[in-house]
C-alpha atoms as a PDB file:
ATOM      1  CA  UNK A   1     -27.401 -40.351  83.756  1.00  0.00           C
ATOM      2  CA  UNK A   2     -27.056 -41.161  80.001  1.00  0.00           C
ATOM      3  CA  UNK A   3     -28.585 -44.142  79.767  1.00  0.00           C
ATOM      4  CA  UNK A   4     -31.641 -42.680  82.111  1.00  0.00           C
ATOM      5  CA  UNK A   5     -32.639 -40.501  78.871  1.00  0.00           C
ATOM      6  CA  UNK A   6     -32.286 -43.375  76.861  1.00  0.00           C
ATOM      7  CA  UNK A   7     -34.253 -45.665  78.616  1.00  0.00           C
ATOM      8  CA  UNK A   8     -36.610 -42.892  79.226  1.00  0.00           C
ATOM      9  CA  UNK A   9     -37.261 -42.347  75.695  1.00  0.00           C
ATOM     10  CA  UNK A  10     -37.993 -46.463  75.188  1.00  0.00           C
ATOM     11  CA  UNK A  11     -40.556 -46.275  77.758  1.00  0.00           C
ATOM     12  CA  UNK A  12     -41.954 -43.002  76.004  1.00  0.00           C
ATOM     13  CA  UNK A  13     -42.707 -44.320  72.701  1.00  0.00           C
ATOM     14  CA  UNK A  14     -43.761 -47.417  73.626  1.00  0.00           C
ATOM     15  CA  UNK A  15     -46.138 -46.305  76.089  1.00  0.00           C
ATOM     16  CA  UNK A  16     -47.399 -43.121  73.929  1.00  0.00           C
ATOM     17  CA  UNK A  17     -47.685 -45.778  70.968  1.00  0.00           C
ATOM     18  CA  UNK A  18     -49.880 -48.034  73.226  1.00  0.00           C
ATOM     19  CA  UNK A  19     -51.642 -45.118  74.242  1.00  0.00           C
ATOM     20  CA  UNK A  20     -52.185 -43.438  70.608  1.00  0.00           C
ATOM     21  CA  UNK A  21     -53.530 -47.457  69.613  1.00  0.00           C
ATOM     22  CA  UNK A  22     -55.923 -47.497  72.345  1.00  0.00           C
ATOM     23  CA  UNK A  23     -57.259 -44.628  72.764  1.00  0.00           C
ATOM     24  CA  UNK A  24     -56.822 -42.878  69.406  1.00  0.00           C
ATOM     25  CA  UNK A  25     -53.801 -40.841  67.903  1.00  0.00           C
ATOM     26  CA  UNK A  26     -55.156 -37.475  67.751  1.00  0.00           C
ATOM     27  CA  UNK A  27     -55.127 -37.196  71.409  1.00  0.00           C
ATOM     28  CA  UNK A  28     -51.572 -38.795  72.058  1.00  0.00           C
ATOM     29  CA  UNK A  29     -49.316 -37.565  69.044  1.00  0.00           C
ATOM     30  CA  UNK A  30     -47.956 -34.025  70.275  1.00  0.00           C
ATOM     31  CA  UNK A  31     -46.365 -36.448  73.217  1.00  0.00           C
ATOM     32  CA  UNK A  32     -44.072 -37.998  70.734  1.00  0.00           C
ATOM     33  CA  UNK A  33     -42.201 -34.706  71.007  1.00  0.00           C
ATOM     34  CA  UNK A  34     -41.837 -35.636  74.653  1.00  0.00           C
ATOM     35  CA  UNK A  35     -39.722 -38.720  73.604  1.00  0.00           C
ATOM     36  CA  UNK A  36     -38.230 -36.763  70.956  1.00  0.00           C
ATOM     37  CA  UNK A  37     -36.249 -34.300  73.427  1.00  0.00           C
ATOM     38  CA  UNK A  38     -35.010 -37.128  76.261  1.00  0.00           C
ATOM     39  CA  UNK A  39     -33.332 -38.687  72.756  1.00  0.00           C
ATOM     40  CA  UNK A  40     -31.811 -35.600  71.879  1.00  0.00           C
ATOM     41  CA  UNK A  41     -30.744 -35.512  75.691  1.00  0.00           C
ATOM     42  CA  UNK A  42     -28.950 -39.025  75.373  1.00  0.00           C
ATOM     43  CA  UNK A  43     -27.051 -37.684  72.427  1.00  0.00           C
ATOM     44  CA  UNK A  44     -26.410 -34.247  73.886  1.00  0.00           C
ATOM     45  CA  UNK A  45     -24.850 -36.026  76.846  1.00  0.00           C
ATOM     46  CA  UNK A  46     -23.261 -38.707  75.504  1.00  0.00           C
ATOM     47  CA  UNK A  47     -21.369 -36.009  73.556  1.00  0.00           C
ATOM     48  CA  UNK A  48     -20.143 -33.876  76.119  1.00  0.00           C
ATOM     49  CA  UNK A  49     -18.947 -36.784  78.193  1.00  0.00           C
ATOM     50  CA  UNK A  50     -16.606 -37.701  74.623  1.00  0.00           C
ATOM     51  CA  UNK A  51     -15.916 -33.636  74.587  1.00  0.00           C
ATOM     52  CA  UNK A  52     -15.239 -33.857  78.050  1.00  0.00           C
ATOM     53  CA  UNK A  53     -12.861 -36.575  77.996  1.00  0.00           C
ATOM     54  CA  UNK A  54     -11.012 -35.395  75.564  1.00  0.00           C
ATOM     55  CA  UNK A  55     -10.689 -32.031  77.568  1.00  0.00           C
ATOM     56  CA  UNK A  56      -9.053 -33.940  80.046  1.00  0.00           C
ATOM     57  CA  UNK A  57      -6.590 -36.040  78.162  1.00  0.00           C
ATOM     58  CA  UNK A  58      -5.756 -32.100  76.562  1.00  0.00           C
ATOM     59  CA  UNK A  59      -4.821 -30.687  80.149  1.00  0.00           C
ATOM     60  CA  UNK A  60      -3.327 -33.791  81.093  1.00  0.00           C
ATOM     61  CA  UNK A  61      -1.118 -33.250  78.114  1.00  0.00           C
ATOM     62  CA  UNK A  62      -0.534 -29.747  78.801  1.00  0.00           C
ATOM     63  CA  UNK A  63       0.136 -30.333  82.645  1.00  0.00           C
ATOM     64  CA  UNK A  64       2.873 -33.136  81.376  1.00  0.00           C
ATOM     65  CA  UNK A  65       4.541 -30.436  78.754  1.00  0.00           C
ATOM     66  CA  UNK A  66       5.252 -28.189  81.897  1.00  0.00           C
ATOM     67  CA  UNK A  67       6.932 -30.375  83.757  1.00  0.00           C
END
């Protein structure tokens, strides 16, 4: 799911850049903010997968301390 949002936001700005080219910038622009927010969404998830991770290793630890 990570890398959808990535590759998501490739084929956004290339295809809102081919867009703005052809048919003119003023009516394609604002979309950019479209491509904008599925980046953010890579790096949003890709960060809570590292949080998430680490979560786990912490319990892990915890679980091991109790025993």
């Amino acid at each position: 799911m990570i890398y959808f949002w990535l590759g998501m936001s490739i084929v956004l700005i290339v295809s809102i850049t081919y867009f703005g080219i052809t048919e003119g910038f003023n009516k394609w622009a604002f979309y950019y903010v479209y491509a904008l927010l599925a980046i953010l969404m890579y790096f949003v998830r890709k960060w809570m997968v590292k949080r998430m991770e680490k979560h786990q290793q912490f319990l892990e630890n915890q679980k091991k301390k109790k025993v």
